[in-house]
Structures are given as C-alpha cells and as structure tokens.
C-alpha atoms as a PDB file:
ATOM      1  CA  UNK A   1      -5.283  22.162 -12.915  1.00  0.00           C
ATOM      2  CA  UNK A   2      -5.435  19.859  -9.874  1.00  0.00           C
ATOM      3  CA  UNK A   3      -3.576  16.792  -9.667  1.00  0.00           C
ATOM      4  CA  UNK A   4      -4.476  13.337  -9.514  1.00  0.00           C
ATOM      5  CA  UNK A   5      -4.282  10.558  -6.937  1.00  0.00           C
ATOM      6  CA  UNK A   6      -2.093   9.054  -9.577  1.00  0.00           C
ATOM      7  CA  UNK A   7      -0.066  11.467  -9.438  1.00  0.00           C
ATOM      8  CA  UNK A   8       1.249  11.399  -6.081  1.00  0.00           C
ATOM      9  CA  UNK A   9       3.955   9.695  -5.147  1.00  0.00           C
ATOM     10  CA  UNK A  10       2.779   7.699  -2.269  1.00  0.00           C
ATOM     11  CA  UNK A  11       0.198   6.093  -4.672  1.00  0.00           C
ATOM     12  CA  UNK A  12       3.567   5.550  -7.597  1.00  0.00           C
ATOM     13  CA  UNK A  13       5.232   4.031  -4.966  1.00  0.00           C
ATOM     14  CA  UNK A  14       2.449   1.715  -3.825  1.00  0.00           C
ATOM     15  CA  UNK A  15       1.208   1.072  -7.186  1.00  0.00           C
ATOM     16  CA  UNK A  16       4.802  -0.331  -8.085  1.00  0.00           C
ATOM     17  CA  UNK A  17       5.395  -2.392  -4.870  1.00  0.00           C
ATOM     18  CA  UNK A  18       2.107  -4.065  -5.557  1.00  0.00           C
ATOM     19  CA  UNK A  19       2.919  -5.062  -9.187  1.00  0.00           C
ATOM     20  CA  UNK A  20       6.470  -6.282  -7.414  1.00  0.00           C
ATOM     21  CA  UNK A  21       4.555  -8.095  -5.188  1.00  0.00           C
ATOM     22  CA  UNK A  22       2.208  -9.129  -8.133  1.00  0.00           C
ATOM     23  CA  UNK A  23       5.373 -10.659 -10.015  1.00  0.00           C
ATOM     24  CA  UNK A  24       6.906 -12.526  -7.276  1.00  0.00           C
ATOM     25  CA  UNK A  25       4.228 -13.736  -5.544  1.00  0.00           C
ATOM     26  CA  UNK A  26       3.966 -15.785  -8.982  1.00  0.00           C
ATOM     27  CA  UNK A  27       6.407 -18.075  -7.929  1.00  0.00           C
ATOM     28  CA  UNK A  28       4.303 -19.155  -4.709  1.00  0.00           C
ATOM     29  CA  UNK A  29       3.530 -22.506  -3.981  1.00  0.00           C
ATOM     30  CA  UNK A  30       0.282 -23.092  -5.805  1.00  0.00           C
ATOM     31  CA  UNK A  31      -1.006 -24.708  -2.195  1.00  0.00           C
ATOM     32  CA  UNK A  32      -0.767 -21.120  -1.100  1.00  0.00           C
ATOM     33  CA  UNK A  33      -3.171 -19.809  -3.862  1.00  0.00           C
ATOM     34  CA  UNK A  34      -5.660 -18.865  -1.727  1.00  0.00           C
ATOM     35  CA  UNK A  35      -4.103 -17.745   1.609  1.00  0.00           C
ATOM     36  CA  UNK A  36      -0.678 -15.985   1.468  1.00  0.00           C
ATOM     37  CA  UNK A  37      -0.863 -15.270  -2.191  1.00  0.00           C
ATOM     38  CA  UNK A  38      -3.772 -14.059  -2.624  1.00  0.00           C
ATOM     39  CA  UNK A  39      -3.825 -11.944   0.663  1.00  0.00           C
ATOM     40  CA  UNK A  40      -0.583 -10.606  -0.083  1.00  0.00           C
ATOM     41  CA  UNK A  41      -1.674  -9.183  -3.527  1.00  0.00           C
ATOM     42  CA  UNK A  42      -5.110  -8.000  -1.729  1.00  0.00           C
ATOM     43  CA  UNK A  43      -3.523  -5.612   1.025  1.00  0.00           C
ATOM     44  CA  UNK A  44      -1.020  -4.338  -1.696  1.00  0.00           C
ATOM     45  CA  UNK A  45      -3.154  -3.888  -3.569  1.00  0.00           C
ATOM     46  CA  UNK A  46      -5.809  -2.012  -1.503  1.00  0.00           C
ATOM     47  CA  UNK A  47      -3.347   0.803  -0.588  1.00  0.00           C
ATOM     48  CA  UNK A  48      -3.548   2.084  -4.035  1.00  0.00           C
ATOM     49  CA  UNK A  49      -7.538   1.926  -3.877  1.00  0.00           C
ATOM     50  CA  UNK A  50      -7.635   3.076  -0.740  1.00  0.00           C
ATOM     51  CA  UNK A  51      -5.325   6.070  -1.617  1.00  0.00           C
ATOM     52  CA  UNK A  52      -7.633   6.500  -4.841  1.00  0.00           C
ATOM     53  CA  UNK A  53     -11.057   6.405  -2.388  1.00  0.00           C
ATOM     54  CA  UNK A  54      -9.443   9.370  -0.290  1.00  0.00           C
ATOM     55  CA  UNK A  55      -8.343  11.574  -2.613  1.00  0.00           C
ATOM     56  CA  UNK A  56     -11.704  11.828  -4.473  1.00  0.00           C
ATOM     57  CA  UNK A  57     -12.991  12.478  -0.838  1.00  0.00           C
ATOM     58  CA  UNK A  58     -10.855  15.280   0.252  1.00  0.00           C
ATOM     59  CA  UNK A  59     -13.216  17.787   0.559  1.00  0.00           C
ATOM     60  CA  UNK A  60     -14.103  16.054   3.814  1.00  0.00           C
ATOM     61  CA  UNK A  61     -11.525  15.632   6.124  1.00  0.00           C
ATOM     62  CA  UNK A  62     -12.655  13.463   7.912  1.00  0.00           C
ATOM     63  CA  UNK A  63     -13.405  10.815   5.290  1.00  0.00           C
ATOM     64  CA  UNK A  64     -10.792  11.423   4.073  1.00  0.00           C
ATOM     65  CA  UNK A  65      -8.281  10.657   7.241  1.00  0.00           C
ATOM     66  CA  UNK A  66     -10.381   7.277   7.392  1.00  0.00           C
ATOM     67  CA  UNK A  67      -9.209   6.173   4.098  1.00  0.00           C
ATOM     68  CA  UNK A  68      -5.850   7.437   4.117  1.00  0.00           C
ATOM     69  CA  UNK A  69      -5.709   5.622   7.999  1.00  0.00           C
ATOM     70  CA  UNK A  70      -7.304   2.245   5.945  1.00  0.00           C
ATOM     71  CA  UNK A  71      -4.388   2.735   3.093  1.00  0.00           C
ATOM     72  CA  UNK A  72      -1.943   2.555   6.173  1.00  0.00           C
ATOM     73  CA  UNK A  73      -2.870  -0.403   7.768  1.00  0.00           C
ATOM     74  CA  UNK A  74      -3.641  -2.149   4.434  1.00  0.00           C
ATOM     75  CA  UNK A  75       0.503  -1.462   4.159  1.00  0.00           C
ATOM     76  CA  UNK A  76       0.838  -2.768   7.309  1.00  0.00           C
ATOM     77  CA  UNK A  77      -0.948  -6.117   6.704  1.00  0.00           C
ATOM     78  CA  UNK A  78       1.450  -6.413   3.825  1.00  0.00           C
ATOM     79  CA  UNK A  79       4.190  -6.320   5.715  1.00  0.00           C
ATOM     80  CA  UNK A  80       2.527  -9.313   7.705  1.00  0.00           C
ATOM     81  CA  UNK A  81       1.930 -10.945   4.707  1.00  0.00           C
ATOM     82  CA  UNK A  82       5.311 -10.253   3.597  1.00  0.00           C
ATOM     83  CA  UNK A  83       6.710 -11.503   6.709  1.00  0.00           C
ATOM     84  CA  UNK A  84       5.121 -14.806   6.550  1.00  0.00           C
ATOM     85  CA  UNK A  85       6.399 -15.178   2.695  1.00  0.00           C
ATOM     86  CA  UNK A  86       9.821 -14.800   4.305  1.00  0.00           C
ATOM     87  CA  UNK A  87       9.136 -17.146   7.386  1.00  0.00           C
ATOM     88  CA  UNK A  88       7.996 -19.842   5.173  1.00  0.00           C
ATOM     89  CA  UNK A  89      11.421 -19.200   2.354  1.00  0.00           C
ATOM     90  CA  UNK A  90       9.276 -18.054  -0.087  1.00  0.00           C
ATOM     91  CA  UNK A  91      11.273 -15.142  -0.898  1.00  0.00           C
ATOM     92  CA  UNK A  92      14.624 -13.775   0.243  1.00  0.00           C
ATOM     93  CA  UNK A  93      16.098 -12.074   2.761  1.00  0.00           C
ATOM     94  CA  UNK A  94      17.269  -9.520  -0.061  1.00  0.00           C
ATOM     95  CA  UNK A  95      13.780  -9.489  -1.306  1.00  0.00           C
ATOM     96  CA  UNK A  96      12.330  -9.144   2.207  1.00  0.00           C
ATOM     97  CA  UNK A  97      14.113  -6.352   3.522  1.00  0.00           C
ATOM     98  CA  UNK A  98      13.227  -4.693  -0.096  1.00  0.00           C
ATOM     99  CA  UNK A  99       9.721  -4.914   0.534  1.00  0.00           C
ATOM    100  CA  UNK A 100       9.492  -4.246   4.232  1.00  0.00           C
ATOM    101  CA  UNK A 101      11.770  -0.807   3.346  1.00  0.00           C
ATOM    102  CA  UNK A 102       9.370   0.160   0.558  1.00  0.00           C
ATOM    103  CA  UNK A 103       6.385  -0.373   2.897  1.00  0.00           C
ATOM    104  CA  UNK A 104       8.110   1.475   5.038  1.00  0.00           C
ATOM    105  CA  UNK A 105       8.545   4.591   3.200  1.00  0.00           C
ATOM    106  CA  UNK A 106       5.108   4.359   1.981  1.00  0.00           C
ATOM    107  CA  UNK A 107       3.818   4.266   5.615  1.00  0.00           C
ATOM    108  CA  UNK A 108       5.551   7.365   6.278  1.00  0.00           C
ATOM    109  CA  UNK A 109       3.932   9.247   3.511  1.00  0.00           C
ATOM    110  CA  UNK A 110       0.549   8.323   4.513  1.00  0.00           C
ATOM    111  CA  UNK A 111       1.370   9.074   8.131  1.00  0.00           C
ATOM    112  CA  UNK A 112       2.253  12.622   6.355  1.00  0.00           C
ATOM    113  CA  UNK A 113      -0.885  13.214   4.915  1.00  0.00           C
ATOM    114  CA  UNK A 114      -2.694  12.163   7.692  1.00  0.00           C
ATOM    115  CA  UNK A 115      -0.585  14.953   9.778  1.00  0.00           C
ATOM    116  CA  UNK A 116      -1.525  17.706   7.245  1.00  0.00           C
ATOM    117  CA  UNK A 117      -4.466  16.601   5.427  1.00  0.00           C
ATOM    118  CA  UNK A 118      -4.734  20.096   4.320  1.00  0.00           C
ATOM    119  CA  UNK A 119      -2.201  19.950   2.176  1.00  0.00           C
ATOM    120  CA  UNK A 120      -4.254  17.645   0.267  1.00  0.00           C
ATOM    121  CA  UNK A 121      -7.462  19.758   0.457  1.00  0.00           C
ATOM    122  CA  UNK A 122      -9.604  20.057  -2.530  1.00  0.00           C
ATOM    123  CA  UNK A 123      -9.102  23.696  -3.702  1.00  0.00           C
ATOM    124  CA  UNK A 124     -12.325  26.161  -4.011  1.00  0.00           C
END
C-alpha cells in the first residue's frame, strides 16, 4: 500500500511546529493580528500544504521539485517571521532557538527529497 504525505515525517514535523506556532502566537499583541501573527501561522502553515500539493504530484518530477522547493522557502519565511517575534520579545530566546532548530531540521528533509526525488516516486 503506498504511504501518505501524512505519513512522512517531514510533513509530522511541520504539521506540529505549525500548531506550536499556532499556540503561541496566541499570546501576540492583538496590534499584530494582521502582520506577524497572521504571517507567521501562514508560512507554517503552507509547508504542510505545500508538502501535501507535492506528494499527490510525484509522478512528475518536476512539479513535484517546485512544490517541495515552495515547502522550503515557506520554512524559511518562518524563520523570518520567527525572527521578528523574537526581535520584538514576543517570545523567548528558549522558544526561539526551539523553533529556528525545528525549522531547521525540517529544511534539511526537504532539501533531501529534493536531492532524491526518486525516492519519493509514485510506484507503477
């Protein structure tokens, strides 16, 4: 039986930073409702989808490297956003450098599949 994108653990792992981000990005200053909040949550939030997008595209590589390349620098742009949060003591160093190593690990996976995106190949 083949797998899911939820099943992968590039998409657990983004799926869970985004909720993290989701919960403490509650505590925001409600001035920053529609700026760092909300982008925050958005490029968290669009790894997952973007991971979803390329996996039900694998059977062409090259759409699929586009998405999985959009998934990274959606994790990227967190890690802006996440920087900023920090900047302005929104969050905590602890918190920070929790984040930024999650997104880290999560860029390194995507960089992986998009190394050997035929490991990820739909199967005849």
């Amino acid at each position: 039986m083949d797998t899911c994108f939820k099943d992968l653990t590039v998409y657990k792992k983004a799926f869970q930073m985004a909720m993290e981000i989701f919960r403490i990005t509650k505590f925001f200053p409600v001035e920053e409702k529609y700026s760092l909040t909300d982008q925050v949550r958005r490029s968290s939030r669009a790894v997952c989808s973007n991971l979803a997008e390329s996996y039900r595209k694998r059977q062409y590589k090259a759409h699929f490297l586009s998405k999985i390349s959009d998934a990274d620098m959606e994790n990227s742009e967190t890690g802006v956003w996440i920087d900023f949060a920090l900047n302005c003591e929104y969050i905590t160093t602890e918190i920070h450098q929790n984040l930024t190593t999650k997104g880290l690990e999560v860029g390194r996976m995507l960089n992986h599949m998009t190394q050997h995106p035929e490991k990820y190949a739909l199967k005849s």
